[in-house]
Protein backbone atom coordinates (compact mmCIF):
# COMPACT_ATOMS: atom_id res chain seq x y z
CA UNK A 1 0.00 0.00 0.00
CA UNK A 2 0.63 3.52 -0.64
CA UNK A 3 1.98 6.00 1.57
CA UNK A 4 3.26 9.64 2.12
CA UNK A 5 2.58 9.32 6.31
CA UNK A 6 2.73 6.80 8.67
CA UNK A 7 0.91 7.18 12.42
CA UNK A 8 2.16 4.75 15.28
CA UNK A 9 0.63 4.02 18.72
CA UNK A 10 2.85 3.86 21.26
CA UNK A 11 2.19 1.23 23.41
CA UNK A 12 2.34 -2.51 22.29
CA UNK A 13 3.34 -0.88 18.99
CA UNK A 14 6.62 1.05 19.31
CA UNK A 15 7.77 -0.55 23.15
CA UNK A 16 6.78 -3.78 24.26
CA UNK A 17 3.38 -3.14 26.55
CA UNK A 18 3.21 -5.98 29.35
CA UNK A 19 6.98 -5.49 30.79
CA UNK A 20 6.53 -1.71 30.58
CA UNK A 21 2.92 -1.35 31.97
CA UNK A 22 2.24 -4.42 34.09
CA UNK A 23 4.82 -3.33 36.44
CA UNK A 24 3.48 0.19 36.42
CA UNK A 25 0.59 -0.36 36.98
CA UNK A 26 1.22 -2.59 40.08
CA UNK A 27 3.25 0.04 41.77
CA UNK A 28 0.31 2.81 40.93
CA UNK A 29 -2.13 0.89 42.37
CA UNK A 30 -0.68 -0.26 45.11
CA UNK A 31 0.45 3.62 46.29
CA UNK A 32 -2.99 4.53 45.56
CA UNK A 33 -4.68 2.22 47.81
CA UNK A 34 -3.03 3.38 50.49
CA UNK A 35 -3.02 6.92 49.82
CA UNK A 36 -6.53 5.97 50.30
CA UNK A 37 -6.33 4.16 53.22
CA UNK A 38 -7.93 1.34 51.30
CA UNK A 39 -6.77 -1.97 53.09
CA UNK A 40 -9.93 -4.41 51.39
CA UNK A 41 -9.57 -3.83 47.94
CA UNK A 42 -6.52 -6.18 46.24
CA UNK A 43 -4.11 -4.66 43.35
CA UNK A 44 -4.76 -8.15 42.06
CA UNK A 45 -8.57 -8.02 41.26
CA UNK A 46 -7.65 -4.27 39.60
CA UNK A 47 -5.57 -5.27 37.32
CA UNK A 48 -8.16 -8.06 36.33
CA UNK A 49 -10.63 -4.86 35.87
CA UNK A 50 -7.94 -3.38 33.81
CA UNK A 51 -7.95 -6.40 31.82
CA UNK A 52 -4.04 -8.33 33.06
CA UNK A 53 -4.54 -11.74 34.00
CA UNK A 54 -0.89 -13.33 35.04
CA UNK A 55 0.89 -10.69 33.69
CA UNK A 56 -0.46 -10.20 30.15
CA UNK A 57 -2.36 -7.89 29.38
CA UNK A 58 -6.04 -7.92 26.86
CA UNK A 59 -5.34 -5.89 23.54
CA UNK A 60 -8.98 -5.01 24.54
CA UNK A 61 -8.72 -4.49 27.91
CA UNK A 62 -8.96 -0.94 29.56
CA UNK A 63 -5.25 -1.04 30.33
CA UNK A 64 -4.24 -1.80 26.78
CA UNK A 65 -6.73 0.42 25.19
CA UNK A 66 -8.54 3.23 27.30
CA UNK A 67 -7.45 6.35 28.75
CA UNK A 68 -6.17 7.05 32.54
CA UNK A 69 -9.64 8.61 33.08
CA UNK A 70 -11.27 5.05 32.07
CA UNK A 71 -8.74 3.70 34.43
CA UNK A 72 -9.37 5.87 37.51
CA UNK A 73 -13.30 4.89 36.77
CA UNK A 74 -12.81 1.88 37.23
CA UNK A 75 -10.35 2.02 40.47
CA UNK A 76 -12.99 4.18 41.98
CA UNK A 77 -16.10 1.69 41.43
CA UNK A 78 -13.74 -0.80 43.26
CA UNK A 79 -12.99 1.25 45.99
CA UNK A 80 -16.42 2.61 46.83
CA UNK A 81 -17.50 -1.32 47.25
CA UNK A 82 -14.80 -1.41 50.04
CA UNK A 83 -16.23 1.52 51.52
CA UNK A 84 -13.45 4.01 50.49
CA UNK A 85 -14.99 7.63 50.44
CA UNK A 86 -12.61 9.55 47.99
CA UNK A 87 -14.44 11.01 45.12
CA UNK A 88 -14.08 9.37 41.25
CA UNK A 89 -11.96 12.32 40.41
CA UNK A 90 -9.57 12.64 43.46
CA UNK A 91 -8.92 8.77 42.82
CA UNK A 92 -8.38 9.36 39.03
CA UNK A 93 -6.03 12.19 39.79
CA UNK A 94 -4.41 10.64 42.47
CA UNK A 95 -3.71 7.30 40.18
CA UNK A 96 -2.41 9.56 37.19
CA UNK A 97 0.39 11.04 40.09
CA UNK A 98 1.31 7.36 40.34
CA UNK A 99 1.48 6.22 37.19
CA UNK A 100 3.67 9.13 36.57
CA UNK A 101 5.53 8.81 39.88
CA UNK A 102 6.31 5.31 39.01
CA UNK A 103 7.11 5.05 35.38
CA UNK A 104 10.65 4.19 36.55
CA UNK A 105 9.26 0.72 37.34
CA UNK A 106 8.27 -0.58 34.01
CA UNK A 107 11.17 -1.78 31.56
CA UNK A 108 11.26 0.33 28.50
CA UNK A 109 11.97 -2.32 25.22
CA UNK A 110 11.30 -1.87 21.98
CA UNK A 111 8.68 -4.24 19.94
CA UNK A 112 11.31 -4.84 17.71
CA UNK A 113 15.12 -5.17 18.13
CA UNK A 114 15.62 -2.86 14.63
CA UNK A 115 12.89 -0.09 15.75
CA UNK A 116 14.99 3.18 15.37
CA UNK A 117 16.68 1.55 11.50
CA UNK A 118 12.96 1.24 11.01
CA UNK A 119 11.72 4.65 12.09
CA UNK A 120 15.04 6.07 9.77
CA UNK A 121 14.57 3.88 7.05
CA UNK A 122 11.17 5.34 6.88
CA UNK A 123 12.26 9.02 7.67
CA UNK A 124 14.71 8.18 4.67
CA UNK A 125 11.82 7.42 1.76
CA UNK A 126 10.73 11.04 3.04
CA UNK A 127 7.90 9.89 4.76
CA UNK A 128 6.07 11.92 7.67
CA UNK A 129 5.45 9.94 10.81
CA UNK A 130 4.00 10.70 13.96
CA UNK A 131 2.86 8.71 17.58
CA UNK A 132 -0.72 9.15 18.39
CA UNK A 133 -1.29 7.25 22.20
CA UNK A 134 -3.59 7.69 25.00
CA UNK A 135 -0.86 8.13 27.15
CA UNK A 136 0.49 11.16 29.32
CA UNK A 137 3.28 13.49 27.63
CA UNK A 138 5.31 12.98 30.48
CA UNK A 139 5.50 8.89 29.99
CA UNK A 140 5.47 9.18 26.40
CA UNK A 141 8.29 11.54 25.94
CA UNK A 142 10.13 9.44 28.64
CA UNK A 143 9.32 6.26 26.85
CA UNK A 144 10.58 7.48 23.70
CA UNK A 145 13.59 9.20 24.27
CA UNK A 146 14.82 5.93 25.96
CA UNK A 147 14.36 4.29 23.03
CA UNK A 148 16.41 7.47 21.09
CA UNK A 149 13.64 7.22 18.80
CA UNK A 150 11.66 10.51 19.85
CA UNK A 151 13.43 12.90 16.47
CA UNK A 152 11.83 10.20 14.22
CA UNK A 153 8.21 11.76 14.56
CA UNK A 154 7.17 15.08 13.16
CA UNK A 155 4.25 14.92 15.50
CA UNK A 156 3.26 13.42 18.62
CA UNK A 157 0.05 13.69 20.57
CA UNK A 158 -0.91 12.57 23.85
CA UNK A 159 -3.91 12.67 26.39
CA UNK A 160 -2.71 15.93 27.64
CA UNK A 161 -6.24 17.33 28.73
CA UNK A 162 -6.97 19.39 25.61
CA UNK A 163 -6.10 16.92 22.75
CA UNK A 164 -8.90 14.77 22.11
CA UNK A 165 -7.83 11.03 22.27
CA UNK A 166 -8.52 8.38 20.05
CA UNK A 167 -10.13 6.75 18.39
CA UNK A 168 -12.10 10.46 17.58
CA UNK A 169 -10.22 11.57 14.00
CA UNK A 170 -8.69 14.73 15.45
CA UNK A 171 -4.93 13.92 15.73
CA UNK A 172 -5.42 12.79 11.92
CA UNK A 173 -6.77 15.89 10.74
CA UNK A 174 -4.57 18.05 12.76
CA UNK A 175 -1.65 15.73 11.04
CA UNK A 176 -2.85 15.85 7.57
CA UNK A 177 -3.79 19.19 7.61
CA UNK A 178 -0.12 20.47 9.13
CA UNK A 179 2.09 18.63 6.58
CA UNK A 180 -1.11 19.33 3.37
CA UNK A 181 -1.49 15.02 3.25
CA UNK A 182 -4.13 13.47 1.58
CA UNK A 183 -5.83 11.36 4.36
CA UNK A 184 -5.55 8.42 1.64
CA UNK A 185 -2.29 8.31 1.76
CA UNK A 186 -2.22 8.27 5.49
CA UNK A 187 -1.57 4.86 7.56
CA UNK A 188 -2.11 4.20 10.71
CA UNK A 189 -0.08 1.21 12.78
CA UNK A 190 -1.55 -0.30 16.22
CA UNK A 191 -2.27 -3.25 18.24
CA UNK A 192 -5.56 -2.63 19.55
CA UNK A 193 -9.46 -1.89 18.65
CA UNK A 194 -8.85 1.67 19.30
CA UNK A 195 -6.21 2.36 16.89
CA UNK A 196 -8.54 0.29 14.25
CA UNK A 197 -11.72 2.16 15.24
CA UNK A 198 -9.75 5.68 15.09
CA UNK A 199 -8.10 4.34 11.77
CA UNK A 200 -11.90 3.73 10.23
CA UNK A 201 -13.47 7.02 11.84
CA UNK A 202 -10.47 9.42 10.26
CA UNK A 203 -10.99 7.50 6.50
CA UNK A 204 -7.56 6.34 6.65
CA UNK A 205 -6.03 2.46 6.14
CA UNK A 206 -4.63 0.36 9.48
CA UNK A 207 -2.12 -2.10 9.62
CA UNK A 208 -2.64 -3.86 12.92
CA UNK A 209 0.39 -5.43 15.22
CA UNK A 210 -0.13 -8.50 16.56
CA UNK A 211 2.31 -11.34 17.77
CA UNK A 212 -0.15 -13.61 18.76
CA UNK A 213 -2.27 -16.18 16.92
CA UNK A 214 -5.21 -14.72 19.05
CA UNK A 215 -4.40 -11.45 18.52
CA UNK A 216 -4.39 -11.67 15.03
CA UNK A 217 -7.35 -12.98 14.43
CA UNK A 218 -9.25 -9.84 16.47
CA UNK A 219 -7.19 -7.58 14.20
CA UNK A 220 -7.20 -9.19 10.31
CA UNK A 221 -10.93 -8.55 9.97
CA UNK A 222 -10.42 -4.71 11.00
CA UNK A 223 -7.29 -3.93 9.24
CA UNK A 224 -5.89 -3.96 5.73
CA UNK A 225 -2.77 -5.82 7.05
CA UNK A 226 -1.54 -7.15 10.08
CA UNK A 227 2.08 -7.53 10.78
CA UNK A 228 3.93 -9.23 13.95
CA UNK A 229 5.85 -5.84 14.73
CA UNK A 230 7.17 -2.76 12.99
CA UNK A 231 9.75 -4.35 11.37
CA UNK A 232 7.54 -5.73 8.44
CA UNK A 233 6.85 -2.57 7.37
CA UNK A 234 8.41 -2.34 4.35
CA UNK A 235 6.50 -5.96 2.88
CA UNK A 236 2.98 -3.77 3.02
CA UNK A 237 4.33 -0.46 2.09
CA UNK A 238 5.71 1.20 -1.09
């Protein structure tokens, strides 16, 4: 397929999700609950409402594919059944502080071994690229500067509050309209429903990521491709 741009996710695309967020998310939780003074409610049956069950993590699971408000939703229904009385939003707030105060705790690895010969390969046929995730700027700058991939993208847009998140079209059509694109020659590259749904809603063509048989098979009937990580690229593109 055709291309002049190519849009990424971030997580479970560009770094490898589960030893990244699992860990995270553990730590978050955990300082949460007691910030809370929450001794009922177990990090163990969160993460099962954030979709990780021994460590892996659902490509459709809240975790994998919702925002940190979605997350702190869900924290809070748990915690009001144990009788905690913090409000939904002082619990959201308080969970986005730990995820950001405890980013340190997640190993940052690429989904593929190549990524940045990839991203430069790319940069090289004089193609725009950019990283469209639901994640905070802090994390996601973070994330991608360990990598030393972060000067590959023209553009990159997080949930920062203002920037509405996927999978609504606006990053595309801020994206396309910035560099004068034709959405048609847009791609966008994820392993989730989100990036497929915002993908179909902005009229542009997905190539899914999935390294798993079971993965796969959720993605192939949404995307136009699916690859086992960003370094097939180049046997969908031209």
């Amino acid at each position: 397929m055709k291309s002049d741009a190519i849009i990424f996710d971030k997580d479970g695309t560009l770094i490898d999700f589960d030893v990244f967020w699992v860990s995270v998310s553990v730590k978050a939780v955990e300082e949460v609950l007691e910030w809370a003074g929450d001794t009922v409610t177990s990090v163990s049956d969160v993460l099962l409402a954030f979709g990780v069950r021994d460590g892996i993590t659902d490509i459709n699971g809240v975790l994998c594919k919702g925002t940190y408000e979605e997350l702190g939703h869900i924290l809070y229904d748990i915690m009001k059944n144990s009788g905690c009385d913090k409000s939904c939003a002082e619990v959201t707030e308080a969970l986005v502080r730990s995820y950001n105060k405890n980013s340190d705790a997640g190993v940052v690895k690429p989904t593929c071994e190549n990524l940045a010969f990839v991203l430069s390969e790319l940069k090289k046929q004089n193609k725009k690229l950019a990283v469209v995730t639901t994640d905070n700027p802090e994390i996601t700058l973070k994330c991608l500067q360990k990598l030393s991939i972060c000067d590959y993208f023209d553009k990159i847009y997080t949930d920062d509050g203002k920037t509405p998140t996927k999978p609504d079209p606006y990053c595309v059509n801020d994206f396309c309209q910035s560099f004068c694109i034709e959405r048609e020659r847009v791609v966008m590259v994820g392993d989730t429903m989100t990036d497929m749904n915002f993908a179909k809603n902005a009229g542009i063509r997905a190539i899914g990521i999935a390294k798993s048989d079971a993965n796969r098979q959720v993605l192939e009937s949404y995307a136009d491709s699916v690859i086992r990580d960003p370094s097939y690229i180049f046997e969908v593109l031209n």
